[in-house]
N, C-alpha and C. Protein backbone atom coordinates (compact mmCIF):
# COMPACT_ATOMS: atom_id res chain seq x y z
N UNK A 1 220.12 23.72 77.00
CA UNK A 1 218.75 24.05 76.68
C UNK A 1 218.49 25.49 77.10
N UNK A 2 218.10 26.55 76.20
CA UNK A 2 217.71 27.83 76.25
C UNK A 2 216.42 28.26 77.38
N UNK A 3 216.14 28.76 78.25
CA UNK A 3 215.03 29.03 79.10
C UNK A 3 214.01 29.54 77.86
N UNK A 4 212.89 29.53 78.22
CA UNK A 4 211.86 30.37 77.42
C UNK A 4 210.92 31.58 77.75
N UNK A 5 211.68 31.39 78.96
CA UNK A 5 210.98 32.66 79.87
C UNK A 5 212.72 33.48 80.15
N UNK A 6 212.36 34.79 79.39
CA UNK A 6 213.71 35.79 79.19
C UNK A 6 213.21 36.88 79.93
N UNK A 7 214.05 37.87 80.10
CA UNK A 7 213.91 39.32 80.86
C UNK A 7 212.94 39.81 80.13
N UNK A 8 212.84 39.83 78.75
CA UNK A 8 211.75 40.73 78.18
C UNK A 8 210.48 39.80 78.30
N UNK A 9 210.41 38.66 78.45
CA UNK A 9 208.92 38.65 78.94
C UNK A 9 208.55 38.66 80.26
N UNK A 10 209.63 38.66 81.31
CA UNK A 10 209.50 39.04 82.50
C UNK A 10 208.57 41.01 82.58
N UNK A 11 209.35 41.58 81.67
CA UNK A 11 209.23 42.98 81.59
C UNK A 11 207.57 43.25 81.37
N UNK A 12 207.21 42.25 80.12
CA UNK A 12 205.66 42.52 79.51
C UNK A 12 204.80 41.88 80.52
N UNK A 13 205.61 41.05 81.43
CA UNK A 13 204.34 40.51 82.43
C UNK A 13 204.57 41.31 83.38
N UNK A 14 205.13 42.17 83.86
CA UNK A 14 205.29 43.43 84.96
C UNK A 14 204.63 43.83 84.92
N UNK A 15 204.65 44.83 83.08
CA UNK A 15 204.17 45.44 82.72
C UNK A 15 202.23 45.57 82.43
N UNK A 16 201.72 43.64 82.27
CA UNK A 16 200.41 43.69 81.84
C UNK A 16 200.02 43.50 83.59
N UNK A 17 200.72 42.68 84.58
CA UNK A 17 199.93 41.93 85.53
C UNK A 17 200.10 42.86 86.58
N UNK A 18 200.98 44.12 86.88
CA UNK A 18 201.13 45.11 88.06
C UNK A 18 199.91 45.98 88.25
N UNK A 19 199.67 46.67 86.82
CA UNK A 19 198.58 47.63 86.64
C UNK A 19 197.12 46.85 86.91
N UNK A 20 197.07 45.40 86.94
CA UNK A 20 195.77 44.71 87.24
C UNK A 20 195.55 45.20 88.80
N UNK A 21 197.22 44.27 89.27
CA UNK A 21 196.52 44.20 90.76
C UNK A 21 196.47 45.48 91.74
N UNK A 22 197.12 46.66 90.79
CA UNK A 22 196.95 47.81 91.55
C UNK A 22 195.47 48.51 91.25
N UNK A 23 194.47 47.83 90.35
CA UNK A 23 193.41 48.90 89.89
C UNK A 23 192.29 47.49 90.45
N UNK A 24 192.91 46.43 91.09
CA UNK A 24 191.86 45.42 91.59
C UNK A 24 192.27 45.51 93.08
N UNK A 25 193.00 45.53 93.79
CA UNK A 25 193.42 45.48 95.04
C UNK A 25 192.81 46.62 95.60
N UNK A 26 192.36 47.85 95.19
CA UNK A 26 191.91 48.86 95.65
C UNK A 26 191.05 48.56 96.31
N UNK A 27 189.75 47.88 95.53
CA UNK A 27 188.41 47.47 95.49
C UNK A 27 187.96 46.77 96.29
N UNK A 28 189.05 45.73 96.90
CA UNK A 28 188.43 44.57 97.73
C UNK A 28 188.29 45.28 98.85
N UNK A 29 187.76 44.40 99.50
CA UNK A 29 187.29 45.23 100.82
C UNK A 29 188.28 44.50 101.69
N UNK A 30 188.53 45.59 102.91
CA UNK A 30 189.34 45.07 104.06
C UNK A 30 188.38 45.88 105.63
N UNK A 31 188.80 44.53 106.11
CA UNK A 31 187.58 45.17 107.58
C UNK A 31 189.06 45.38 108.53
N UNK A 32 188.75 46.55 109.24
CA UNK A 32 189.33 47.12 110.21
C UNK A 32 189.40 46.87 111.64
N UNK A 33 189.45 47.75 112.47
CA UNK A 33 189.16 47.33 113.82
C UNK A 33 187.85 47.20 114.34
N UNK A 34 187.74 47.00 115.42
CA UNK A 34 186.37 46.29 115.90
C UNK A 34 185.32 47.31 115.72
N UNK A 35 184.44 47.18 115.12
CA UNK A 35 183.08 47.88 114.95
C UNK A 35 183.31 49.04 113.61
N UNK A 36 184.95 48.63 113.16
CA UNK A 36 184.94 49.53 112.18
C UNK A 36 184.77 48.65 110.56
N UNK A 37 184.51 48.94 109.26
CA UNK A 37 184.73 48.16 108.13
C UNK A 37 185.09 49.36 107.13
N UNK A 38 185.63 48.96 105.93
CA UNK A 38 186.14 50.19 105.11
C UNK A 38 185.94 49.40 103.78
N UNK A 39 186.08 49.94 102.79
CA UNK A 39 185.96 49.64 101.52
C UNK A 39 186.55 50.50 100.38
N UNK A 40 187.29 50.15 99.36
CA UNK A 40 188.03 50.91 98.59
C UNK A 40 187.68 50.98 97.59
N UNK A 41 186.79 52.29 96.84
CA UNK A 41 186.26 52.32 95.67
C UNK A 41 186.59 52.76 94.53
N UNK A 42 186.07 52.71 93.60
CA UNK A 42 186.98 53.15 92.37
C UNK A 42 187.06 54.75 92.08
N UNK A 43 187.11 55.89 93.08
CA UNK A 43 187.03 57.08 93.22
C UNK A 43 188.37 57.28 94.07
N UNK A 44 189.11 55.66 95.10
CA UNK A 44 190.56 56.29 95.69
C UNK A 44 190.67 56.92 96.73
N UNK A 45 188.65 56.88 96.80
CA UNK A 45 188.42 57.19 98.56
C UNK A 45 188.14 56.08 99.66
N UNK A 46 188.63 56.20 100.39
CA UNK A 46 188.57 54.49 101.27
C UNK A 46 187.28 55.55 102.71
N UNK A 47 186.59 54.68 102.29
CA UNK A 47 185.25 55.43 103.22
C UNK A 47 185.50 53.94 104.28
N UNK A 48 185.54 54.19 105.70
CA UNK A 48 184.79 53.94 106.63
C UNK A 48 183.74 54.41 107.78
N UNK A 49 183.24 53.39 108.27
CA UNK A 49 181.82 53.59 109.75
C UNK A 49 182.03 52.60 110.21
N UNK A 50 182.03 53.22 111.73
CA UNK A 50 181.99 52.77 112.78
C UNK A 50 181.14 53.36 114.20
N UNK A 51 181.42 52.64 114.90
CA UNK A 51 179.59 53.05 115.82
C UNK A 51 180.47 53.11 117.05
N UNK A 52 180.45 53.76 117.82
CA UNK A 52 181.04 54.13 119.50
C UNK A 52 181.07 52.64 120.14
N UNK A 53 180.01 51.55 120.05
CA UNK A 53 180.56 50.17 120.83
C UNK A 53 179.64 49.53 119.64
N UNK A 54 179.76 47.80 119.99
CA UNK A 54 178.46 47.25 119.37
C UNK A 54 177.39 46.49 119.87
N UNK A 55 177.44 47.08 120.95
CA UNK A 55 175.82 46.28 121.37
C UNK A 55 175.46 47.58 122.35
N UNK A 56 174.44 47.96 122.14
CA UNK A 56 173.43 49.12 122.76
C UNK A 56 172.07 48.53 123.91
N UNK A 57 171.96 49.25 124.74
CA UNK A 57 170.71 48.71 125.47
C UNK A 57 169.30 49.83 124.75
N UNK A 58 168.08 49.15 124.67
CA UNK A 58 167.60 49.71 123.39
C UNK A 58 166.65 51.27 124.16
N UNK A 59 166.67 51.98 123.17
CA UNK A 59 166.67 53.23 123.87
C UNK A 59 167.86 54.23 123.88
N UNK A 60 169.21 53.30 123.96
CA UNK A 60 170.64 54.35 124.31
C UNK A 60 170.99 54.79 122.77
N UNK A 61 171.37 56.06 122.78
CA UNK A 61 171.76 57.10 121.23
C UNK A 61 173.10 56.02 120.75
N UNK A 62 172.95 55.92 119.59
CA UNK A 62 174.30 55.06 118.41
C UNK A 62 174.73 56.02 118.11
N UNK A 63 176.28 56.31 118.25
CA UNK A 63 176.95 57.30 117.85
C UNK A 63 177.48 56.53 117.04
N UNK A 64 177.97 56.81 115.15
CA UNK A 64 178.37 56.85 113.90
C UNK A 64 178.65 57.49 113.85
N UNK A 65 180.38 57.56 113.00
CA UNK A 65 181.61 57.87 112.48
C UNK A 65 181.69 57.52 111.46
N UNK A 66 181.48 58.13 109.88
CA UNK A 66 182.27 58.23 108.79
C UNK A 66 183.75 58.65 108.71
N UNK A 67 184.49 57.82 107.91
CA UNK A 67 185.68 58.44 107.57
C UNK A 67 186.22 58.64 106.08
N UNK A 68 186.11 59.58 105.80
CA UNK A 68 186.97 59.28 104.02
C UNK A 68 187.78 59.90 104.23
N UNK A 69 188.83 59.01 103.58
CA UNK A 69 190.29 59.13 103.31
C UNK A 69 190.74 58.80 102.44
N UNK A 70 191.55 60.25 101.42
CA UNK A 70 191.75 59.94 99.93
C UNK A 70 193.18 59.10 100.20
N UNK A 71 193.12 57.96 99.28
CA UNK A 71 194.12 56.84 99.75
C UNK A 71 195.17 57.05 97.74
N UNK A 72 194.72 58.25 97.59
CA UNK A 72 195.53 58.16 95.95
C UNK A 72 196.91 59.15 95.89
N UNK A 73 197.91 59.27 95.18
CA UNK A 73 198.87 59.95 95.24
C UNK A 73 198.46 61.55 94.61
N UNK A 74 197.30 62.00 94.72
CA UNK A 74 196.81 63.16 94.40
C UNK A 74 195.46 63.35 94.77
N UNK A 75 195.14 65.06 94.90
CA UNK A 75 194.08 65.16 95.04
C UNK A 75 192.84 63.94 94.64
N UNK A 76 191.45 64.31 95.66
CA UNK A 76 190.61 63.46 95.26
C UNK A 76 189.87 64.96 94.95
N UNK A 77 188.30 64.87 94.34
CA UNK A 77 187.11 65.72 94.32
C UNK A 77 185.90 64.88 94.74
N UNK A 78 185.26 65.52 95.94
CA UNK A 78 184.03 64.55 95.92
C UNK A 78 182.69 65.67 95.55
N UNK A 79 182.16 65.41 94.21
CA UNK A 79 181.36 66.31 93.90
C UNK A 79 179.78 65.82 94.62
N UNK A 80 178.94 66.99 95.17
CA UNK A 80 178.07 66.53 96.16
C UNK A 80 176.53 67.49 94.99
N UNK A 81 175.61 67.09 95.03
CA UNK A 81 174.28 67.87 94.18
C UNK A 81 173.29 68.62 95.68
N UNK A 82 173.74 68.21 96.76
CA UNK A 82 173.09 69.27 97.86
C UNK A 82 174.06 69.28 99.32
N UNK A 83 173.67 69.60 100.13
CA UNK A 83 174.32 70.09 101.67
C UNK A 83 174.53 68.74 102.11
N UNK A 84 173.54 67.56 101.69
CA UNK A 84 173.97 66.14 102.22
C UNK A 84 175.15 65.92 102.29
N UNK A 85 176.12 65.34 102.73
CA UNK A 85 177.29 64.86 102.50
C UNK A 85 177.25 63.15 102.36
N UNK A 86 176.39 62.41 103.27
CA UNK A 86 176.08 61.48 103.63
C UNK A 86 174.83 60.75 104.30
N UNK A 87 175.01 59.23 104.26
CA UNK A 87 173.15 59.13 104.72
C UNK A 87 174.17 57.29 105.28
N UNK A 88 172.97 56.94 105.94
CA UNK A 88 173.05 55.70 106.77
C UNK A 88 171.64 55.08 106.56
N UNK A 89 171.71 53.77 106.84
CA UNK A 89 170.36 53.21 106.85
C UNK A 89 170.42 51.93 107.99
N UNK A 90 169.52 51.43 108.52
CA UNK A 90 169.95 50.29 109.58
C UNK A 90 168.75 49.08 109.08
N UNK A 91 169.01 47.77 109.11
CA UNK A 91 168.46 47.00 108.45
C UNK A 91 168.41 45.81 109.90
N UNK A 92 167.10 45.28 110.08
CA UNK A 92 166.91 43.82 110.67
C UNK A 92 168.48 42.94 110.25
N UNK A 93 168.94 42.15 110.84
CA UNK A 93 170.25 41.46 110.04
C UNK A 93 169.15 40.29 109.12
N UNK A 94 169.25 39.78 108.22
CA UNK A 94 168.75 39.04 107.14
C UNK A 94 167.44 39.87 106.64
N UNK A 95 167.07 41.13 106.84
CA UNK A 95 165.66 41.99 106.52
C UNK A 95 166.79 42.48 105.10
N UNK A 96 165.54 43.23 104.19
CA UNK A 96 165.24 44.09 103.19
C UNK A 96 165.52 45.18 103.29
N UNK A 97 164.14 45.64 104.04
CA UNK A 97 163.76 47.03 104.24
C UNK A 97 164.25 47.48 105.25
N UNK A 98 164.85 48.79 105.42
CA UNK A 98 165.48 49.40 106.33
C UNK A 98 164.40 49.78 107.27
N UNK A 99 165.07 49.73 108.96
CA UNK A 99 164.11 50.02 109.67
C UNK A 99 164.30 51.40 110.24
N UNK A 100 165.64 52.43 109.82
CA UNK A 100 165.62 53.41 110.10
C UNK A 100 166.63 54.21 108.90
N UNK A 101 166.62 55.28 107.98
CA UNK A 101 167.15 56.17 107.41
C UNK A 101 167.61 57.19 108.22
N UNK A 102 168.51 57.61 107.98
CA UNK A 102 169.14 58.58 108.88
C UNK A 102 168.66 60.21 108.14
N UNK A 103 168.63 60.31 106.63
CA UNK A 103 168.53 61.12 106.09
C UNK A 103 166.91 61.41 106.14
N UNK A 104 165.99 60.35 106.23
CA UNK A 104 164.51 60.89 106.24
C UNK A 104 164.01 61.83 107.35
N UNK A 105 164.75 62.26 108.36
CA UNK A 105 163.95 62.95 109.18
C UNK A 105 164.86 64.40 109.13
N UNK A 106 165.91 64.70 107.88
CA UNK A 106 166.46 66.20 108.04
C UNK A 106 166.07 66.79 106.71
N UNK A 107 166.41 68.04 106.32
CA UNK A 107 166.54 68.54 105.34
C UNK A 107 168.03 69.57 105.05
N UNK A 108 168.38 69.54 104.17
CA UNK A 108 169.70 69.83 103.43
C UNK A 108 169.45 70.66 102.33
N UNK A 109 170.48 71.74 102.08
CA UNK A 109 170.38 72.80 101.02
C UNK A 109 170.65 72.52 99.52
N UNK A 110 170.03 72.81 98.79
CA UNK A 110 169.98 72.39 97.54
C UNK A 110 170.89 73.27 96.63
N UNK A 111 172.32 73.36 96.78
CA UNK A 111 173.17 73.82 96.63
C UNK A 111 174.19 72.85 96.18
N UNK A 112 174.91 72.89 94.68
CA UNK A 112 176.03 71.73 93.98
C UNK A 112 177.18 72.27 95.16
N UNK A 113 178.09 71.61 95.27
CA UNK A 113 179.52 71.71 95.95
C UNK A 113 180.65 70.76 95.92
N UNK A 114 181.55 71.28 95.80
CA UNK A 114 182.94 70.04 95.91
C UNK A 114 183.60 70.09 96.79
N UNK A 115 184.28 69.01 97.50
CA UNK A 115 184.48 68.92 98.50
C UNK A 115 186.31 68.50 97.63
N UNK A 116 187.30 69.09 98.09
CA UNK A 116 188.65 68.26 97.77
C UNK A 116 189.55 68.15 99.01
N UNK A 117 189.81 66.42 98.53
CA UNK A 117 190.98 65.98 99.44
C UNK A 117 192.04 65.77 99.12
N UNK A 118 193.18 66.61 99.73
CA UNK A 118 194.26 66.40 99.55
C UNK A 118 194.93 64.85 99.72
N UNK A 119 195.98 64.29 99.15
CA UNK A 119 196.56 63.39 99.29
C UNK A 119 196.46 63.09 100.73
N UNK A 120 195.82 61.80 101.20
CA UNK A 120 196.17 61.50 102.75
C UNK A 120 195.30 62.16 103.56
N UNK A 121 194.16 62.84 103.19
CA UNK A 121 193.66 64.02 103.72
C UNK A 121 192.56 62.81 104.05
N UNK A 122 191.63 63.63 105.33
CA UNK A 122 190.77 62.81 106.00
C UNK A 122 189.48 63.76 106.28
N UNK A 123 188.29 63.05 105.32
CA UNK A 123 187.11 64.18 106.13
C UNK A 123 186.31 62.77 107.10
N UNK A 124 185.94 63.55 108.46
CA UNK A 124 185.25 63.30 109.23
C UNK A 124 183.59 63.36 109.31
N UNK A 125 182.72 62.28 109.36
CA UNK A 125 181.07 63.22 109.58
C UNK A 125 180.95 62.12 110.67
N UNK A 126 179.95 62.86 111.57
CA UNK A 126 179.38 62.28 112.95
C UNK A 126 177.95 62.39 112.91
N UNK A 127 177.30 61.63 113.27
CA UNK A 127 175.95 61.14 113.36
C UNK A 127 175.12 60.94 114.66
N UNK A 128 174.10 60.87 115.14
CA UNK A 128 173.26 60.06 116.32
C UNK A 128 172.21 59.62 115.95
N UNK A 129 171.65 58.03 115.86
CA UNK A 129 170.65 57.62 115.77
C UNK A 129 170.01 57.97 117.44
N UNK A 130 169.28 58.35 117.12
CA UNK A 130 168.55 58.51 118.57
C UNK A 130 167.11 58.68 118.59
N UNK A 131 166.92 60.16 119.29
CA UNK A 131 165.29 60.04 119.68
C UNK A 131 164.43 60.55 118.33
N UNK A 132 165.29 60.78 117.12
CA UNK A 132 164.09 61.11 116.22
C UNK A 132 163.51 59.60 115.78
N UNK A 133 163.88 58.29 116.14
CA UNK A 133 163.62 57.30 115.38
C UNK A 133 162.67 56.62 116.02
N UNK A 134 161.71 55.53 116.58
CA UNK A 134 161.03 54.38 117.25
C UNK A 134 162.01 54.08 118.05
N UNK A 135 162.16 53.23 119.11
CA UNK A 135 163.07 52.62 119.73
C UNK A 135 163.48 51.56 118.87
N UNK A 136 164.69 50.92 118.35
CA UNK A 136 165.05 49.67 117.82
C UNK A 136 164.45 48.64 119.24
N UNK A 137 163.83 47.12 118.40
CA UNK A 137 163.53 46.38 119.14
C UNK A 137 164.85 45.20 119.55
N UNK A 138 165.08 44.79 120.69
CA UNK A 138 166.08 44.03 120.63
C UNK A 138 166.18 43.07 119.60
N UNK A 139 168.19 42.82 119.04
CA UNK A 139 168.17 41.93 118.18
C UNK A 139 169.37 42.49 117.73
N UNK A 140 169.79 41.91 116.42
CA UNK A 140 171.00 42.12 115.88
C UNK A 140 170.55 42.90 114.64
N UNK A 141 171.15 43.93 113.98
CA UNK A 141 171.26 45.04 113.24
C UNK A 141 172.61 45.41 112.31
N UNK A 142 172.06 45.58 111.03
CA UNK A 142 173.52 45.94 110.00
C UNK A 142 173.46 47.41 109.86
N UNK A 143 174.56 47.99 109.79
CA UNK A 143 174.39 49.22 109.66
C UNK A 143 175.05 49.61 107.89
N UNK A 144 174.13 50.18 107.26
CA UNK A 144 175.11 50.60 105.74
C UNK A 144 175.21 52.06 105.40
N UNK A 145 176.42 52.49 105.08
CA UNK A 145 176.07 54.00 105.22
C UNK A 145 177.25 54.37 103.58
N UNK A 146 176.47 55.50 102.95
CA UNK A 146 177.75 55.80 102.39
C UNK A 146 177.64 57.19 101.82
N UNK A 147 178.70 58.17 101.28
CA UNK A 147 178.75 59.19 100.67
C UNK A 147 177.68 59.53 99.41
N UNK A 148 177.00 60.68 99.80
CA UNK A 148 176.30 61.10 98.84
C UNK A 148 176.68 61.82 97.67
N UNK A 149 178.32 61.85 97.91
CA UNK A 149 178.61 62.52 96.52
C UNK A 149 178.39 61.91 94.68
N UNK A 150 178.45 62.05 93.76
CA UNK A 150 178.27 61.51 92.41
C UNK A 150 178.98 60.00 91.98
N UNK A 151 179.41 59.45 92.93
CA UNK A 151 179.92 58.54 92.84
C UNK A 151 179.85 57.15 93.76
N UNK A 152 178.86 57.91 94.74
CA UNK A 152 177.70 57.09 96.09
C UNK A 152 178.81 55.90 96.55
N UNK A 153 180.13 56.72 97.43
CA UNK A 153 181.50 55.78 97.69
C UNK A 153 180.83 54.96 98.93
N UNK A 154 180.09 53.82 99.27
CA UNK A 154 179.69 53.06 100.66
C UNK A 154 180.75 52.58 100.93
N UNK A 155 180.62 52.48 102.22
CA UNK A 155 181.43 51.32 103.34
C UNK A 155 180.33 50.32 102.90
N UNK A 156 181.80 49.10 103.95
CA UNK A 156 180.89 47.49 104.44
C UNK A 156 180.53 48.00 105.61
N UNK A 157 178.98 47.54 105.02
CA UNK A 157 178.35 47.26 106.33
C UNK A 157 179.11 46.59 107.42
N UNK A 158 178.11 47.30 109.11
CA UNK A 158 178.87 46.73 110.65
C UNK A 158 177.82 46.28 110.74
N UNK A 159 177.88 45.41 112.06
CA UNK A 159 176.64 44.81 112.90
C UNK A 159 176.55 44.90 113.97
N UNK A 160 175.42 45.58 114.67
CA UNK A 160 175.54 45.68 116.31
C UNK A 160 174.37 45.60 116.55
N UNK A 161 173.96 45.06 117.95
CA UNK A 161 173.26 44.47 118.72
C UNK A 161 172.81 45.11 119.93
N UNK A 162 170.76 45.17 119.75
CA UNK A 162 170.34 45.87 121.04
C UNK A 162 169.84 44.78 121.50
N UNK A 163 169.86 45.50 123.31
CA UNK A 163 169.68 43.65 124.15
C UNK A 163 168.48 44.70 125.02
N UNK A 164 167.51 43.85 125.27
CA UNK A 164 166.55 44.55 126.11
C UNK A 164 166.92 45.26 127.71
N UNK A 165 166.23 46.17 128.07
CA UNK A 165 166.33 46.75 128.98
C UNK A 165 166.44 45.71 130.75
N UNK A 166 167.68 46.17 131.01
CA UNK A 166 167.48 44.92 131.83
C UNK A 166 166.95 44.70 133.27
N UNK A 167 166.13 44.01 134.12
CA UNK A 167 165.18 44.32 135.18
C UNK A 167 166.08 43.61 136.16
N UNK A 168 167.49 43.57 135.74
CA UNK A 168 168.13 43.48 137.10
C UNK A 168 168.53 44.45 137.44
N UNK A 169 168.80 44.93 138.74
CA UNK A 169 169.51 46.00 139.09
C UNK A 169 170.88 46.11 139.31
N UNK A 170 171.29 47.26 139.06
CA UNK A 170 172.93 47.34 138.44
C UNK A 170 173.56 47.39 140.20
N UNK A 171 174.83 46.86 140.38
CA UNK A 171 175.01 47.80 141.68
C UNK A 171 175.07 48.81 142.23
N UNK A 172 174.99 50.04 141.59
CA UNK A 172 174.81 51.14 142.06
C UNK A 172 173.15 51.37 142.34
N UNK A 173 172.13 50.81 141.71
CA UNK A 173 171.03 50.78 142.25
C UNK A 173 170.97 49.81 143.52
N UNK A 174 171.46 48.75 143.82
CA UNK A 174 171.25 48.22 144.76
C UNK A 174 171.85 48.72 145.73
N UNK A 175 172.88 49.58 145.69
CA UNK A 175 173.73 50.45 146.97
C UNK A 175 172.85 51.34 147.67
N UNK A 176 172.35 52.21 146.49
CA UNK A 176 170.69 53.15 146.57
C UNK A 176 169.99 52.78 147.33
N UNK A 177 169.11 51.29 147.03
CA UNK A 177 168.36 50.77 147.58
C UNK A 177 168.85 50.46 149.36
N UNK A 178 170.35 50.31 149.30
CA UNK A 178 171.07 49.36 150.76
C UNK A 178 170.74 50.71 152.13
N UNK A 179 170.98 52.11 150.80
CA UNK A 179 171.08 53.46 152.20
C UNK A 179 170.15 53.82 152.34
N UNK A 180 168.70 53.13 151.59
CA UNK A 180 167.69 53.79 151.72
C UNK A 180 166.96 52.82 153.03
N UNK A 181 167.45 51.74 152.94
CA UNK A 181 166.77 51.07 154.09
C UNK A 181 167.55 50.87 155.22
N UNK A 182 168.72 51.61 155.18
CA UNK A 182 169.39 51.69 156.73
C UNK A 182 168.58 53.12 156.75
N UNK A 183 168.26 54.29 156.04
CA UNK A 183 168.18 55.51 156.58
C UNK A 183 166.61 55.02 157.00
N UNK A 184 166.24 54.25 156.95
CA UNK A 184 164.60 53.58 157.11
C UNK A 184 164.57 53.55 158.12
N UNK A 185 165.31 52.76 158.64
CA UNK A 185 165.58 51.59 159.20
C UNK A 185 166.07 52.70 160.82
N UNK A 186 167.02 53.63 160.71
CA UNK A 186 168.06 54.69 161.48
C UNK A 186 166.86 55.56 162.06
N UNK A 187 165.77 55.95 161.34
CA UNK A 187 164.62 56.58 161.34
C UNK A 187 163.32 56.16 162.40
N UNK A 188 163.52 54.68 162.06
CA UNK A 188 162.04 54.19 163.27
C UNK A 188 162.92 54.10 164.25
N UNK A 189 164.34 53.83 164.62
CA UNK A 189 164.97 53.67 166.12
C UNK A 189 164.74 54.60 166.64
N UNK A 190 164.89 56.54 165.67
CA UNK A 190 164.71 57.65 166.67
C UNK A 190 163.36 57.64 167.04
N UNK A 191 162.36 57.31 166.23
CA UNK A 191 161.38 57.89 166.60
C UNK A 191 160.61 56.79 167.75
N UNK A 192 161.13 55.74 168.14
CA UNK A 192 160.58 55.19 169.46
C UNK A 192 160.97 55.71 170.73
């Protein structure tokens, strides 16, 4: 009995089913290390963000890390319409509306530009949510951020968590407190 599956249709299914999973595999998303997520878009730039830890005491500055990295066997171009490069937004976790934009409180030059990455090449942008914003209220928080160039490449969203200010005292305040009441304390012996 003859097989019906021969080399040449081995060849045409190489040929139709390789080019799928190389122009679909890009796309899916893969999450990284802790506090980091990345996403692979159809531009060949693999953008990630990530935040310095993930849980903040509320009040303390969020340091954010973009990364794009052209992940294609040739140049990338990321064409940009002003000085923005990028923007972030932070959302309640199950909310809508963002409770902080990163881009609403700057201004940027209204100047076209291209930005090119070499094969493997890596641009960096750094951020601080901090004192231009309200204090975040404790709770859990998504962060979504992505490239402002013509092709708006986002990461997956992270999630991190502010915990209220806490009214215990740390040990180094209580050490504070320990020399302040021996020097108290060292103080009324001289003076009797």
């Amino acid at each position: 009995m003859q097989s019906s599956f021969n080399r040449n249709n081995f060849m045409i299914l190489t040929l139709v089913v390789a080019p799928f999973f190389t122009s679909v595999l890009p796309v899916m998303a893969q999450k990284g290390a802790v506090g980091k997520r990345a996403v692979k878009g159809g531009s060949w730039v693999d953008l990630q963000v990530s935040t310095n830890t993930l849980k903040y005491t509320a009040g303390e500055p969020i340091q954010v890390t973009l990364k794009a990295t052209n992940t294609q066997h040739k140049d990338a171009y990321l064409k940009f319409s002003s000085g923005q490069r990028f923007d972030f937004k932070v959302f309640k976790v199950g909310g809508k509306e963002p409770v902080y934009v990163w881009s609403a409180t700057k201004m940027f030059t209204q100047a076209t530009s291209t930005i090119k990455l070499k094969m493997g090449e890596r641009q960096i942008y750094n951020a601080e949510i901090g004192s231009e914003m309200d204090e975040l209220a404790p709770g859990r928080y998504r962060l979504e951020a992505h490239l402002t160039n013509s092709s708006q490449i986002r990461a997956l969203p992270i999630e991190f968590a502010i915990v209220g200010k806490s009214a215990v005292p740390s040990a180094a305040s209580e050490k504070a407190q320990e020399i302040q009441t021996i020097t108290a304390k060292s103080r009324l012996k001289y003076q009797d």
